[in-house]
C-alpha atoms as a PDB file:
ATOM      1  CA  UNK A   1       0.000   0.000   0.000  1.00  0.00           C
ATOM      2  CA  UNK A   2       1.366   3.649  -0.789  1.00  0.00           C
ATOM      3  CA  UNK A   3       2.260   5.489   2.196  1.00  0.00           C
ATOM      4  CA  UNK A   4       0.784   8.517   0.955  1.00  0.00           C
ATOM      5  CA  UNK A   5      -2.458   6.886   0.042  1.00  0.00           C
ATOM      6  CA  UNK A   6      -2.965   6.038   3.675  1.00  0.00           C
ATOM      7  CA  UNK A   7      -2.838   9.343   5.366  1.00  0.00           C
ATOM      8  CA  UNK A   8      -6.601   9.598   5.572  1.00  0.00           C
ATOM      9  CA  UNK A   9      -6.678   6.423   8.386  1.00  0.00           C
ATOM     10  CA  UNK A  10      -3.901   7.286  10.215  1.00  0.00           C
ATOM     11  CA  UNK A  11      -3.479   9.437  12.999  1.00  0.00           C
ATOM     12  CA  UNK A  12      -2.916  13.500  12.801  1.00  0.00           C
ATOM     13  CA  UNK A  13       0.455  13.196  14.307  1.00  0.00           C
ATOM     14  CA  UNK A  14       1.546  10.290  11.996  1.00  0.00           C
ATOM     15  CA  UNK A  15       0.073  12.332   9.413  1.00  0.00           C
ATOM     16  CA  UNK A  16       1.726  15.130  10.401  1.00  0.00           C
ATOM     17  CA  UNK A  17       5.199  13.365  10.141  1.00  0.00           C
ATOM     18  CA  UNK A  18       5.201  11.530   7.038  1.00  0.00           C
ATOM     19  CA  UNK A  19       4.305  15.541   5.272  1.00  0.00           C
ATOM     20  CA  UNK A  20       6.825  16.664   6.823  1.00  0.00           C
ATOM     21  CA  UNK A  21       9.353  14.549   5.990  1.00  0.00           C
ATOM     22  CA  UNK A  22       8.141  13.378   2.300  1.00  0.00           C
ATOM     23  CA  UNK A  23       5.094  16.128   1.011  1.00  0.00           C
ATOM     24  CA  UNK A  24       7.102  19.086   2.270  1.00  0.00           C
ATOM     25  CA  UNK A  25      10.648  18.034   2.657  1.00  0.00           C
ATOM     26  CA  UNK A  26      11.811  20.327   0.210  1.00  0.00           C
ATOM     27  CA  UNK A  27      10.840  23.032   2.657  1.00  0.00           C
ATOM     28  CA  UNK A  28      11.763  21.603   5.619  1.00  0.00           C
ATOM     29  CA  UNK A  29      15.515  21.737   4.159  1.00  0.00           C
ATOM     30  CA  UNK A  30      15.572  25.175   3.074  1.00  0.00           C
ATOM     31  CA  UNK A  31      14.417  26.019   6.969  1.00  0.00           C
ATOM     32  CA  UNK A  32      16.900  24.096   8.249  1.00  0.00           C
ATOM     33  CA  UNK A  33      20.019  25.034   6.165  1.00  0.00           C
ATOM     34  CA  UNK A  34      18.755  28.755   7.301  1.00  0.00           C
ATOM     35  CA  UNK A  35      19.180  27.743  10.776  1.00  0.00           C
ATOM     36  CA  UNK A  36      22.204  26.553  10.140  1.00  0.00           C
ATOM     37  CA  UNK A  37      23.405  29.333   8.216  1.00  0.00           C
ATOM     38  CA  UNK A  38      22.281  31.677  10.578  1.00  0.00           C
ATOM     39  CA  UNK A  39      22.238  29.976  14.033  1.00  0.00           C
ATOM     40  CA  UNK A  40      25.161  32.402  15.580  1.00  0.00           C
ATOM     41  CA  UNK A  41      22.841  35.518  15.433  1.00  0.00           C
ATOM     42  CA  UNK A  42      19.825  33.825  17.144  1.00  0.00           C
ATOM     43  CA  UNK A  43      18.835  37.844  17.795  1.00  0.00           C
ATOM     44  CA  UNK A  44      17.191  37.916  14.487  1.00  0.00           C
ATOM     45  CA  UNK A  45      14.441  35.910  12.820  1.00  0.00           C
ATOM     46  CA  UNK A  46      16.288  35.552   9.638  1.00  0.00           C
ATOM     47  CA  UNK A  47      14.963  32.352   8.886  1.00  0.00           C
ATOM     48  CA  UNK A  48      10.883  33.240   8.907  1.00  0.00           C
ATOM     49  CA  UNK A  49      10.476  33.114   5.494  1.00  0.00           C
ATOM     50  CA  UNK A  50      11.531  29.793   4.805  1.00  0.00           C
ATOM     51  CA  UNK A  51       9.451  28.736   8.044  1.00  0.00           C
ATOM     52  CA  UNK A  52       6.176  30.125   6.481  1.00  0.00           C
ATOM     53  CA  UNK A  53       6.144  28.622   3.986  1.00  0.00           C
ATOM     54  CA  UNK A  54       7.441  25.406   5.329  1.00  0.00           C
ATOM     55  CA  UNK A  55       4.242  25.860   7.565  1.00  0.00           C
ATOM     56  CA  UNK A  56       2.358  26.315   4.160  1.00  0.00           C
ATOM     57  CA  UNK A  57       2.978  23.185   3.198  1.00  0.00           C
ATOM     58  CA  UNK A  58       2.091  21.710   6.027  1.00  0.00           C
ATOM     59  CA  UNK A  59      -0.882  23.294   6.398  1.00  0.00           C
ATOM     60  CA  UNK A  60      -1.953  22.835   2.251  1.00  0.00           C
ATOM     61  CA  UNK A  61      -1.121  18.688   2.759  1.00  0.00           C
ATOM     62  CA  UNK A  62      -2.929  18.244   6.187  1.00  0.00           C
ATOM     63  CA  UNK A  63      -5.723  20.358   4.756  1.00  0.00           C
ATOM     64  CA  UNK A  64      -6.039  23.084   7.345  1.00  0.00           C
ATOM     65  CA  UNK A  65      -6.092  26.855   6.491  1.00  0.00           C
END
């Protein structure tokens, strides 16, 4: 069975992982190579950009708003 297929019978937090990590990796790494670009300056939210719309995707493949 596909993995993304069954989404709709599992739970929200399993869900929630498998977007984040296959639906919206893409995302997920352009956050986190911020963070790592930027993580000496934690004074600044340079990184909020790429967390939007990391949370976009999230939000679009777990069907919220």
């Amino acid at each position: 069975m596909n993995p993304l297929t069954a989404t709709t019978t599992q739970r929200p937090l399993a869900r929630l992982a498998l977007h984040s990590t296959a639906t919206c990796s893409a995302h997920a790494t352009g956050y986190g190579k911020c963070i790592l670009a930027t993580y000496t300056d934690v004074s600044k939210d340079a990184c909020k950009e790429e967390f939007a719309r990391f949370a976009k995707c999230l939000r679009d493949a777990m069907g919220r708003k």
